[in-house]
Every structure is written in structure tokens, then in C-alpha cells.
N, C-alpha and C. Protein backbone atom coordinates (compact mmCIF):
# COMPACT_ATOMS: atom_id res chain seq x y z
N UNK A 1 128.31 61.98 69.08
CA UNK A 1 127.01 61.57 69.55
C UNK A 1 126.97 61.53 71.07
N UNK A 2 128.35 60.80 71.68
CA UNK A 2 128.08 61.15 72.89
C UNK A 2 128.19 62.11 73.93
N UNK A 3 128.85 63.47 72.76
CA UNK A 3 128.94 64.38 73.39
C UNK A 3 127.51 65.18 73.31
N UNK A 4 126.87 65.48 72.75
CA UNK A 4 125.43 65.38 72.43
C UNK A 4 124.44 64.82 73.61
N UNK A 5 124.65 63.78 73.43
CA UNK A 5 123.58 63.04 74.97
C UNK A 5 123.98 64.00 76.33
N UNK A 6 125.21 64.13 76.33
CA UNK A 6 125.48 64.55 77.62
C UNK A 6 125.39 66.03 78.06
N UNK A 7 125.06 66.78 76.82
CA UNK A 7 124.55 67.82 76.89
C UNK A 7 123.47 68.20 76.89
N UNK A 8 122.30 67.32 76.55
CA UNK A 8 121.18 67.01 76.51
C UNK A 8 120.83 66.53 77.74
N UNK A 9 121.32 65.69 78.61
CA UNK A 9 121.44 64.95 80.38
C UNK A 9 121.42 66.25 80.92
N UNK A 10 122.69 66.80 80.54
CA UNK A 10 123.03 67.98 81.63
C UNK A 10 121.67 69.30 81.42
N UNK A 11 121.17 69.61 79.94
CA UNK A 11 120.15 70.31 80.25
C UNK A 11 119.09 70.21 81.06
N UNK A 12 118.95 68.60 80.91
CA UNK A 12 117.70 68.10 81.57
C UNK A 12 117.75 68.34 83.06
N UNK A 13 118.78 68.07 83.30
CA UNK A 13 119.10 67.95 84.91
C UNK A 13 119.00 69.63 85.42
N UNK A 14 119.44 70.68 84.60
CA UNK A 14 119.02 71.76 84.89
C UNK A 14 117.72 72.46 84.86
N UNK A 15 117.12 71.89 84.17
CA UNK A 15 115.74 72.25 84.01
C UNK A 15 115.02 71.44 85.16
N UNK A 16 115.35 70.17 85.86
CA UNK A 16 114.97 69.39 87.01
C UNK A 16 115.23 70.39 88.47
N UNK A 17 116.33 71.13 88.15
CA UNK A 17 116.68 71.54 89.38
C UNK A 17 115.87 72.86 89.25
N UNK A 18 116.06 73.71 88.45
CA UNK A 18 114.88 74.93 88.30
C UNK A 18 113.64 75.06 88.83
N UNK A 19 113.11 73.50 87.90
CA UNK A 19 111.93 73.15 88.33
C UNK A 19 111.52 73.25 90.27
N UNK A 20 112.51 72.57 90.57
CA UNK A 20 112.41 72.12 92.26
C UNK A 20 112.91 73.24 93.08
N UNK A 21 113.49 74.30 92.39
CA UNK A 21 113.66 75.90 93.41
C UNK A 21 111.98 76.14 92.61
N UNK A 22 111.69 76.52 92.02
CA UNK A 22 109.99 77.33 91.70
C UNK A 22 108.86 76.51 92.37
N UNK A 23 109.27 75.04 92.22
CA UNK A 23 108.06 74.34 93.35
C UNK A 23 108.37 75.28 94.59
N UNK A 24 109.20 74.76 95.13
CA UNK A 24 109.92 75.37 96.47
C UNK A 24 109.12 76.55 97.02
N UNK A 25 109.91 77.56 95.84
CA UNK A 25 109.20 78.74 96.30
C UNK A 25 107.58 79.00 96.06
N UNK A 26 107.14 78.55 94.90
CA UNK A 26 105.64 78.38 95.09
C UNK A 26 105.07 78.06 96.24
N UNK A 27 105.79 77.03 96.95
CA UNK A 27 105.11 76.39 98.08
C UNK A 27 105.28 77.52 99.22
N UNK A 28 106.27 78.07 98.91
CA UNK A 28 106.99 79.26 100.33
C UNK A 28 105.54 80.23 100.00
N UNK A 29 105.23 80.73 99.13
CA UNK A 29 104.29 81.54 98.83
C UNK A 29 102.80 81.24 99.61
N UNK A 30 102.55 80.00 98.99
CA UNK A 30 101.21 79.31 98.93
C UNK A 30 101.14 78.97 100.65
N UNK A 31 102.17 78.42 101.25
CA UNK A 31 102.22 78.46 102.56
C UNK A 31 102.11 79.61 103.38
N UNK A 32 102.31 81.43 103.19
CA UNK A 32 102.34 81.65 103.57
C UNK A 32 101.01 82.73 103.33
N UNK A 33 100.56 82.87 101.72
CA UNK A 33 99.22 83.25 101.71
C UNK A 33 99.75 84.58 101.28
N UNK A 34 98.64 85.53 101.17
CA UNK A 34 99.09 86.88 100.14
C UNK A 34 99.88 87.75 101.22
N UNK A 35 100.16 87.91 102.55
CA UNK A 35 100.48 88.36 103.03
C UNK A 35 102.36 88.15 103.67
N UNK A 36 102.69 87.25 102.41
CA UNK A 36 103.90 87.13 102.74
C UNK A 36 104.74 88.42 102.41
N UNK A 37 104.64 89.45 101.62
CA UNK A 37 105.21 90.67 101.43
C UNK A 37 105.02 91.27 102.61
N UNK A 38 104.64 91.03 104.02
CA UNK A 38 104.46 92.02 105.37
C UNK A 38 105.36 91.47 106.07
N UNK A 39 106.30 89.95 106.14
CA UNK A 39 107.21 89.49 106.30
C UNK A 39 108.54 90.85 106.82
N UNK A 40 109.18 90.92 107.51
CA UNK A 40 110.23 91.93 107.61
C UNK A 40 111.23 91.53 106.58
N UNK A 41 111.67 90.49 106.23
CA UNK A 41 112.67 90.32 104.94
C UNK A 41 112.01 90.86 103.35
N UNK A 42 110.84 90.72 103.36
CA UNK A 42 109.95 90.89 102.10
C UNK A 42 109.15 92.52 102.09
N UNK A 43 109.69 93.14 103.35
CA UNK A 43 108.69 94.56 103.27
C UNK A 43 110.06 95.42 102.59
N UNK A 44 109.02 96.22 101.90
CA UNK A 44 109.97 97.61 100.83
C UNK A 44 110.77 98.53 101.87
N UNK A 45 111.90 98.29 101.29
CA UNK A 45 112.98 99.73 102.02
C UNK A 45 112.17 101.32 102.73
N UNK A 46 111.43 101.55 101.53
CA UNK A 46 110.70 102.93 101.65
C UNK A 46 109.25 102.27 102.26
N UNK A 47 108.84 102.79 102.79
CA UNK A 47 107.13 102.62 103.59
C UNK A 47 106.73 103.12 102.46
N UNK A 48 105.29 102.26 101.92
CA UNK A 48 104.71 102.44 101.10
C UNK A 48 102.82 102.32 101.89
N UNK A 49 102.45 103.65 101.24
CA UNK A 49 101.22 103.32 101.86
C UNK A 49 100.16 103.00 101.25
N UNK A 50 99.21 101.61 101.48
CA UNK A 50 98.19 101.60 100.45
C UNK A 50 97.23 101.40 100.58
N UNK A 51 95.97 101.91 101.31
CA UNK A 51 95.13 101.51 102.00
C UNK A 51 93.83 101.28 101.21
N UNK A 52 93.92 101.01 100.12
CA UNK A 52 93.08 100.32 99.19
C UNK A 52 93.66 98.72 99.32
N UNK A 53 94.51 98.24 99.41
CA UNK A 53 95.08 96.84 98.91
C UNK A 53 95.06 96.38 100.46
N UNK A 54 93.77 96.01 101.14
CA UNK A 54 93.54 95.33 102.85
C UNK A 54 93.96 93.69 102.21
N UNK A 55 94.66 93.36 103.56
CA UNK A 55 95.22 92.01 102.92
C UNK A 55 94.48 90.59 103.96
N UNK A 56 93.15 90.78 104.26
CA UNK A 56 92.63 89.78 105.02
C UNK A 56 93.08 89.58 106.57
N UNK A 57 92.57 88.45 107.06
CA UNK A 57 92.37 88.31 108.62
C UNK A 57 93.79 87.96 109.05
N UNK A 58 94.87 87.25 108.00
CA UNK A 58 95.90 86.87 108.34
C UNK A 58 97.31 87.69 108.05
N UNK A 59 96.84 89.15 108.51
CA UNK A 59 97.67 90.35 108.53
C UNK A 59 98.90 90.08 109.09
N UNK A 60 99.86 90.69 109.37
CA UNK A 60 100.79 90.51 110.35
C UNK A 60 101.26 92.13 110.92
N UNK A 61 100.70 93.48 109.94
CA UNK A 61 100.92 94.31 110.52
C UNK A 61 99.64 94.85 111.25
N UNK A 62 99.37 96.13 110.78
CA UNK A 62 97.77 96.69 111.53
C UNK A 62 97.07 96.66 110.30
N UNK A 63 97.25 96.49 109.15
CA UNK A 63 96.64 96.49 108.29
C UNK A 63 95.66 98.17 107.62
N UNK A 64 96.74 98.95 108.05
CA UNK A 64 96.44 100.07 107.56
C UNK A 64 95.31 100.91 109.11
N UNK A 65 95.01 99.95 110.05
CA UNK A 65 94.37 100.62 111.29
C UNK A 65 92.90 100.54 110.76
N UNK A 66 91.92 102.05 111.08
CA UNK A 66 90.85 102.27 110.70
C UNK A 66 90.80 103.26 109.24
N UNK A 67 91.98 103.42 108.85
CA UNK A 67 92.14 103.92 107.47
C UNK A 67 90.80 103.59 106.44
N UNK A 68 90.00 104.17 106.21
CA UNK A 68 89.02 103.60 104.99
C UNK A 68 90.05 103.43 103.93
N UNK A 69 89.59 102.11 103.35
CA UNK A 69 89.92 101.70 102.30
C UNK A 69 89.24 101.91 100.39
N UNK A 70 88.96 103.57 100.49
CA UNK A 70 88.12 103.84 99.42
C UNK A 70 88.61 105.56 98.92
N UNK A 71 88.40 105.43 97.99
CA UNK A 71 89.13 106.97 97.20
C UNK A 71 88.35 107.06 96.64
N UNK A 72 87.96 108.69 96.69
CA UNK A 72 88.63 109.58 97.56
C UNK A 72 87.28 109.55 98.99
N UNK A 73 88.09 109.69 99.85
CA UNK A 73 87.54 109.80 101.64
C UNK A 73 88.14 110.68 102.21
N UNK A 74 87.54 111.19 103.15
CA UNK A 74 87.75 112.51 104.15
C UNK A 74 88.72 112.18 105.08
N UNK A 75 89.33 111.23 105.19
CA UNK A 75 89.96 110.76 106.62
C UNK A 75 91.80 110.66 105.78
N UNK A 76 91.77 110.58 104.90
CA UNK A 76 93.69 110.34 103.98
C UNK A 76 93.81 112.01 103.70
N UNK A 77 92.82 112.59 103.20
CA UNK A 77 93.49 113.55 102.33
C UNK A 77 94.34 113.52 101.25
N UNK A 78 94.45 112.39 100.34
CA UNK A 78 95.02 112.35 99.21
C UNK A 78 94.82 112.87 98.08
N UNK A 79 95.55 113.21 97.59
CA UNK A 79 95.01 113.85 96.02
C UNK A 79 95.51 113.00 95.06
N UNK A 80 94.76 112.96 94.00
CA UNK A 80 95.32 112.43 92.58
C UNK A 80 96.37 113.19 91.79
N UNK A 81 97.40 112.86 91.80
CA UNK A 81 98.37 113.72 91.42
C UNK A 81 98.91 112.97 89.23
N UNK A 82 98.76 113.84 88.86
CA UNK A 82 98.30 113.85 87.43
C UNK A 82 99.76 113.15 86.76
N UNK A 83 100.76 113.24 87.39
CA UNK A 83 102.15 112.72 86.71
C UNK A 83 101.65 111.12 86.54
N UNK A 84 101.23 110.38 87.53
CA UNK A 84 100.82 108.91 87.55
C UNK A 84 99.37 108.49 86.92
N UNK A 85 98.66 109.80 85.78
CA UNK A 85 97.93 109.44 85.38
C UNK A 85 97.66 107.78 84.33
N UNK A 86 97.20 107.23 83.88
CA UNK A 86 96.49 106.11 83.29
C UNK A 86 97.23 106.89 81.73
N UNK A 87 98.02 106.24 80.78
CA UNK A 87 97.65 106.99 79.57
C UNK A 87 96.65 106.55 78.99
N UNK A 88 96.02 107.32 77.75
CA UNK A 88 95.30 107.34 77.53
C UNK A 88 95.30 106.62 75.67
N UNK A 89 94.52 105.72 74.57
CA UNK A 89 95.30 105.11 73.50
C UNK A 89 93.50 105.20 73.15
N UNK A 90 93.66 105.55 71.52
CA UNK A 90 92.66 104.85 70.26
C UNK A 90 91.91 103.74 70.31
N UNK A 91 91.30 103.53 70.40
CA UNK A 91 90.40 102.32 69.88
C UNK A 91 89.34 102.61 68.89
N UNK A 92 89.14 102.32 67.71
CA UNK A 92 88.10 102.20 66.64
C UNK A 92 87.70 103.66 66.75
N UNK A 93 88.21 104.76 66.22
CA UNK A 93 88.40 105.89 66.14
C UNK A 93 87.63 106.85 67.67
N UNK A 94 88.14 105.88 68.62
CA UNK A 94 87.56 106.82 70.25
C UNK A 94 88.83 106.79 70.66
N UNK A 95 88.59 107.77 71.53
CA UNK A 95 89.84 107.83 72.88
C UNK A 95 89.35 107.46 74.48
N UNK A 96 90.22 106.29 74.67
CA UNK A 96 89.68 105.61 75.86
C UNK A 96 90.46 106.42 76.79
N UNK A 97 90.27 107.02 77.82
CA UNK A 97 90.44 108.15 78.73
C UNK A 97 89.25 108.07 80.14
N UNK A 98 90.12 108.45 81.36
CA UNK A 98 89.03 109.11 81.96
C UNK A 98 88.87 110.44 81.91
N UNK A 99 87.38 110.40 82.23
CA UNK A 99 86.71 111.71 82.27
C UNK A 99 86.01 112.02 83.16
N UNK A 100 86.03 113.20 83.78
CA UNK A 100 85.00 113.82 84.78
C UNK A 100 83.57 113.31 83.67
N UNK A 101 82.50 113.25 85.08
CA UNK A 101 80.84 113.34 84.61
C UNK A 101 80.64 114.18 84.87
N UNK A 102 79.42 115.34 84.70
CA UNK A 102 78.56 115.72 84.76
C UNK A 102 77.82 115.90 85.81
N UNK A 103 78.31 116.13 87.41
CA UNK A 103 77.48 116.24 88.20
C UNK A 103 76.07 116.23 88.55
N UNK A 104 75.39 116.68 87.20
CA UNK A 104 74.02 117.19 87.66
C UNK A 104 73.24 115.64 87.34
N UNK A 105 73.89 115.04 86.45
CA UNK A 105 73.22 113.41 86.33
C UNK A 105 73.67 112.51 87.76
N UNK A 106 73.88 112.85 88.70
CA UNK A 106 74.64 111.97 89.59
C UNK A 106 73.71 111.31 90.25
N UNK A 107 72.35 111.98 90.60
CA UNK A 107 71.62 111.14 91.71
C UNK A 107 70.29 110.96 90.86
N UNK A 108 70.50 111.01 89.80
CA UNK A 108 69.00 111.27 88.76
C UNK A 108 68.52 109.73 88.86
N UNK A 109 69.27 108.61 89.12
CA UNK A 109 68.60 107.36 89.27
C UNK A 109 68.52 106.61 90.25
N UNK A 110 68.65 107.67 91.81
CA UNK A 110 68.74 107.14 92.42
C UNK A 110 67.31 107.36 93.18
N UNK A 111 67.34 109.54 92.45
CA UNK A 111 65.82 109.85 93.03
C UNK A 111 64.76 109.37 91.98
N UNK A 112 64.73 108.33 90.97
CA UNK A 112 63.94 107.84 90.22
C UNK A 112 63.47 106.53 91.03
N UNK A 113 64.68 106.26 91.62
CA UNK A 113 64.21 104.70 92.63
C UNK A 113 63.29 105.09 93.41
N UNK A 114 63.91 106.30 94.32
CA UNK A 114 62.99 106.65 95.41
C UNK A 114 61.50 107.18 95.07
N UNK A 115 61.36 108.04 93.69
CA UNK A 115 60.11 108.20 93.69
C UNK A 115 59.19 107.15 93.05
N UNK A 116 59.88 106.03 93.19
CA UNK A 116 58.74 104.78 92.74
C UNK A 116 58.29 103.98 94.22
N UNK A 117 59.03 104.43 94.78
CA UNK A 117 58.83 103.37 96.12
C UNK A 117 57.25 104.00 96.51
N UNK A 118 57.05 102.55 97.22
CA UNK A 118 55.23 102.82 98.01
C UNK A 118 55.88 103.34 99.34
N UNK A 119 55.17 104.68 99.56
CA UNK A 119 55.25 105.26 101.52
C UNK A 119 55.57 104.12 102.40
N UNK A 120 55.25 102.86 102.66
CA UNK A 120 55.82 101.88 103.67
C UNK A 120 57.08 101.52 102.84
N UNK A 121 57.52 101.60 101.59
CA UNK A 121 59.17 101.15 101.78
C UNK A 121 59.86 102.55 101.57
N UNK A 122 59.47 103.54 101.10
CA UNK A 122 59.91 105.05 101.75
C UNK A 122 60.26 105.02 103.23
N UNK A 123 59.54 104.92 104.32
CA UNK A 123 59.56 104.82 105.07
C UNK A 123 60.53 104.08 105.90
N UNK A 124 60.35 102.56 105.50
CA UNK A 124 61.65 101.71 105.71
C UNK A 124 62.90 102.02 105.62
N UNK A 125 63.37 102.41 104.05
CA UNK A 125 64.40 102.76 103.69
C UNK A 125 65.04 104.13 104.68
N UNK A 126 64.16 105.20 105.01
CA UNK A 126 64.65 106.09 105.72
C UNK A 126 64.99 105.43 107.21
N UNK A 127 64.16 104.85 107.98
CA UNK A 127 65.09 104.14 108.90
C UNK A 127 66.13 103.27 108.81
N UNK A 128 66.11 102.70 108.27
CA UNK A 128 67.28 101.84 107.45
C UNK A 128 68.44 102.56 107.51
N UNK A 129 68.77 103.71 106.97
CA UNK A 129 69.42 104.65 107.10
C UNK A 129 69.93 105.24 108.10
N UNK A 130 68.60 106.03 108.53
CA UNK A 130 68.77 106.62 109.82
C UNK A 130 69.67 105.58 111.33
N UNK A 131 69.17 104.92 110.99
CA UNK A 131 69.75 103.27 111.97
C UNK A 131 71.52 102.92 111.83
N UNK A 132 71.90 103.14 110.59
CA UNK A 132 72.98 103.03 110.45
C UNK A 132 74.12 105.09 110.33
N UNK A 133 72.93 105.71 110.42
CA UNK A 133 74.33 106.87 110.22
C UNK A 133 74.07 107.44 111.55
N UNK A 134 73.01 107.11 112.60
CA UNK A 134 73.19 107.73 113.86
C UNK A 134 74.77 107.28 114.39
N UNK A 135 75.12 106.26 113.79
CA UNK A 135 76.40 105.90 114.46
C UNK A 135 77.65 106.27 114.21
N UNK A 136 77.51 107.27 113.07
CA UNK A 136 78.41 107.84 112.23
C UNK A 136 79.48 109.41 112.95
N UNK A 137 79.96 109.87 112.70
CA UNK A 137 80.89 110.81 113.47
C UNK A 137 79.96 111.95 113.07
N UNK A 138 79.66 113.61 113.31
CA UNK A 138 78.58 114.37 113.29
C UNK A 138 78.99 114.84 111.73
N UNK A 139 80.46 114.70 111.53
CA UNK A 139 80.48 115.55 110.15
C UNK A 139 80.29 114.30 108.95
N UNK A 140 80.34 113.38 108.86
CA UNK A 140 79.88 112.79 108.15
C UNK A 140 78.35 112.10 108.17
N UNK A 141 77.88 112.32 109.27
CA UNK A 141 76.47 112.33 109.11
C UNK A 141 75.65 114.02 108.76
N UNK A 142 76.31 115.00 108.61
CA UNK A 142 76.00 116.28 107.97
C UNK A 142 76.01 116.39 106.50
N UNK A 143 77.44 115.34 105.90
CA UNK A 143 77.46 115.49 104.80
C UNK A 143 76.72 114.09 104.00
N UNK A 144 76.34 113.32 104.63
CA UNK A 144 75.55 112.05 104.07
C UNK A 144 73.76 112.83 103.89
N UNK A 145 73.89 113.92 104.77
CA UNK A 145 72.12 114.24 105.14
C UNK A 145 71.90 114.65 103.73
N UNK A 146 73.28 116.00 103.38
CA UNK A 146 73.53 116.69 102.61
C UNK A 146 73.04 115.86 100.83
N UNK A 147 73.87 114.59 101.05
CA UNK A 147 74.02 114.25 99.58
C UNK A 147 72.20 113.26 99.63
N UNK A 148 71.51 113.10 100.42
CA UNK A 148 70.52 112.28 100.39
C UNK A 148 69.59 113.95 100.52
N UNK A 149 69.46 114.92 100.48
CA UNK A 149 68.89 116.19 100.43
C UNK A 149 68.43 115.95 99.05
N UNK A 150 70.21 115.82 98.13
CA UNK A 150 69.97 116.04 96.51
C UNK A 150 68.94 115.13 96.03
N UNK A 151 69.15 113.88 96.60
CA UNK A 151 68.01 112.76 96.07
C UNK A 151 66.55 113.15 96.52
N UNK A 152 65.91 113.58 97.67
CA UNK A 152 64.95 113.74 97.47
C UNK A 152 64.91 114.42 99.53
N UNK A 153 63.99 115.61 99.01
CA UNK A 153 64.47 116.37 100.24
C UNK A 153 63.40 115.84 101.54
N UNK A 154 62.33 115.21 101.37
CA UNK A 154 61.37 114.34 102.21
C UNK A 154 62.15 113.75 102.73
N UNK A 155 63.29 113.11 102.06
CA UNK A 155 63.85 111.64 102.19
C UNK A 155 65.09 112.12 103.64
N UNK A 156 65.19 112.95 103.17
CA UNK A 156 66.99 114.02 104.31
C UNK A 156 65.89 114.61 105.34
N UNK A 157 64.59 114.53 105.44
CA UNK A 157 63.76 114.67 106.69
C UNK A 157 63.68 113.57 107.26
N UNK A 158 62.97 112.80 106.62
CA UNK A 158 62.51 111.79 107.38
C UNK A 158 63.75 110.71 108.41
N UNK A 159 65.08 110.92 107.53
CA UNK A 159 66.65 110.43 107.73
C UNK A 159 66.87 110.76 109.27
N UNK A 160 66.61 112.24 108.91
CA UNK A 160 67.21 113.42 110.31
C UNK A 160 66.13 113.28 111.27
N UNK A 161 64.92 113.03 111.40
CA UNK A 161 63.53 112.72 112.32
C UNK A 161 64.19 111.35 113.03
N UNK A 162 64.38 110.34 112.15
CA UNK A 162 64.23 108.80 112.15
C UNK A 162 66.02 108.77 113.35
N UNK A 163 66.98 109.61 113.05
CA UNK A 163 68.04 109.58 113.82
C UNK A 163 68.25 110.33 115.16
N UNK A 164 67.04 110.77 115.28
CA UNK A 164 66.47 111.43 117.30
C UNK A 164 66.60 110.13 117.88
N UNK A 165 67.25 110.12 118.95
CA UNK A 165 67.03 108.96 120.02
C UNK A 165 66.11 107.97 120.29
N UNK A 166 64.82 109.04 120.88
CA UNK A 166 63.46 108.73 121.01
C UNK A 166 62.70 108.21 120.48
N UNK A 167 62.70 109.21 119.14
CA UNK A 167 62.12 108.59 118.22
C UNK A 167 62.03 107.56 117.32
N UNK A 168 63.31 107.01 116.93
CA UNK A 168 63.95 105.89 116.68
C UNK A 168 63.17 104.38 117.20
N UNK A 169 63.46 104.47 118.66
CA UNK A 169 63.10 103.74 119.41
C UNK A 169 61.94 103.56 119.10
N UNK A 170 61.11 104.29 119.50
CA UNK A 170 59.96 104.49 119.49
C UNK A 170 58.89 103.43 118.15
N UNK A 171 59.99 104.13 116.59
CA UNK A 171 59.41 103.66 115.75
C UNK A 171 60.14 102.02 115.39
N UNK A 172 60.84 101.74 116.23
CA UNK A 172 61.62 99.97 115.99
C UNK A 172 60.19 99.34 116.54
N UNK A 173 60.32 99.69 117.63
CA UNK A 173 59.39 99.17 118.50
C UNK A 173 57.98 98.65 118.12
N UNK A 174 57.51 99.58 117.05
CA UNK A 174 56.12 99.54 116.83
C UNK A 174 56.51 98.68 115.45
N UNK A 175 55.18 97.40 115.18
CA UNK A 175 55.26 97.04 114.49
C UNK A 175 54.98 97.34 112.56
N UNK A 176 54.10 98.28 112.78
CA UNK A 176 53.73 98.89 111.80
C UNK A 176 54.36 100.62 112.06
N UNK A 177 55.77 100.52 112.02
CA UNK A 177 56.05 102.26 112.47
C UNK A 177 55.93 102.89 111.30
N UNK A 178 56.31 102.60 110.00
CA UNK A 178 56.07 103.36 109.24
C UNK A 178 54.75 103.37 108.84
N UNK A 179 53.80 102.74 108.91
CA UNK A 179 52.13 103.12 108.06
C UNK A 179 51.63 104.10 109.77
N UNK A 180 52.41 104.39 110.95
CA UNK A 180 51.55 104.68 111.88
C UNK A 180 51.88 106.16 111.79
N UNK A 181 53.56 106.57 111.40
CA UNK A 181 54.51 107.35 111.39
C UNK A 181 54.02 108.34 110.53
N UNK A 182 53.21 108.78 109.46
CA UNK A 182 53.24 109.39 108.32
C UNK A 182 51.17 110.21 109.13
């Protein structure tokens, strides 16, 4: 019996001490926030690059720079390389998989939005736009004109009008620019 108790003590006492390394390190964690893997003791042998996974204001490296953080983008050049695909398994006689869409459905609800809008939020929306991609680099404001063409080709005018200097100005300025503009 009393060899029993004391094996029972001694478990306990190991499970006490376990306990107080996982607080420990919980706390090492929790103290240091998600960015304790950028740590030089905690970073991977091999450079790993991941510029989807931005780790907040309390970085410690560059945090990937101006890398966009979105796939696929013009600025990585990455490809999806098919060995690291997702497998693919049954459910209730389907196969859950990805799949390419259908291109030609791609903007079908977007030019359904636009052709409901009233001419003053037509209008809006194209400066809206225009306001934010004048600031854009020339080839990605070629290919943004491009994909807002497919949605509605008024709309990739009024975009490309609304992003002239002058004109811009011109129409901030005025309080009613779009009912004056048309």
C-alpha cells in the first residue's frame, strides 16, 4: 500500500512539474505574440517565403516588404505547382475538389450591379475608382481598365476620363459633378 501512494505522489508531482514547463512556455508565447517564430532562435534553417501569412505591426523582420499579400499577383510570379495539390475525397456521392470556373460567368454580377445603378451613383462609382487607380503603376492601371471594360464598357470610359488630372479636379470640386458631368 505504501508502495502504491508513493507512486501515485511521484506521478502527481510529475504531472505538477509538466504542468509548470507548458504554463511557462504558454506564457513565453503569449508574451511574445504570433510573431515569436521571427525570433533568430525560432526562424527555419531554410528561408521560407510566405507572403500571404503578414504577421501584424509587431514584426521584427520587413514583413515580406511591399510584396502583395494575395494569389495569384503580378509582382511574385508564382505558380501553383500541382505536386502540393489539396487531395481531393467523396462526400454523399460528390467529389469535393477544386475546379476551374467558367470564365464567361465572371463579371455577370457585377455588370448586373452596375446596370441597376441610377447615372448619379454610376457616376460616383466611376470616380471612386478613377480616384484610387490614378495612383496605381501604368500597367496595372491598363489591366484594371481592361477587366472593368468586361463589366461594362461606359463604365472603362468614364474610369479613364475621370483619371485625367484636370479633369478629376475639376469634377471633386463641383458639388454636383456627376449630374453636371453627363
Amino acid at each position: 500500500m505504501e508502495r502504491i501512494t508513493l507512486i501515485v505522489i511521484l506521478f502527481i508531482v510529475q504531472i505538477l512539474k509538466l504542468n509548470f514547463y507548458a504554463t511557462n512556455s504558454r506564457k513565453v508565447i503569449a508574451r511574445l505574440g504570433v510573431n515569436f517564430n521571427q525570433l533568430p532562435i525560432n526562424e527555419p534553417i531554410n528561408k521560407v517565403i510566405t507572403p500571404l501569412d503578414r504577421d501584424g505591426v509587431a514584426t521584427l523582420n520587413d514583413n515580406h516588404a511591399g510584396m502583395p499579400n494575395y494569389y495569384p499577383n503580378s509582382f511574385l510570379n508564382a505558380d501553383f505547382n500541382s505536386v502540393y495539390k489539396e487531395s481531393s475525397y467523396t462526400l454523399d456521392e460528390s467529389t469535393v475538389d477544386r475546379y476551374d470556373f467558367d470564365s464567361k460567368y465572371d463579371m455577370m454580377q457585377a455588370t448586373e450591379f452596375y446596370k441597376n445603378l441610377s447615372i448619379y451613383d454610376k457616376c460616383q462609382l466611376a470616380l471612386n475608382i478613377a480616384g484610387h487607380l490614378k495612383e496605381a503603376i501604368p500597367d496595372i492601371q491598363r489591366r484594371m481598365l481592361n477587366t472593368i471594360r468586361a463589366i461594362d464598357p461606359d463604365l472603362s470610359i468614364d474610369v479613364k476620363m475621370y483619371m485625367k488630372p484636370k479633369r478629376g479636379i475639376q469634377l471633386a470640386k463641383s458639388k454636383n459633378a456627376c449630374l453636371n458631368s453627363n
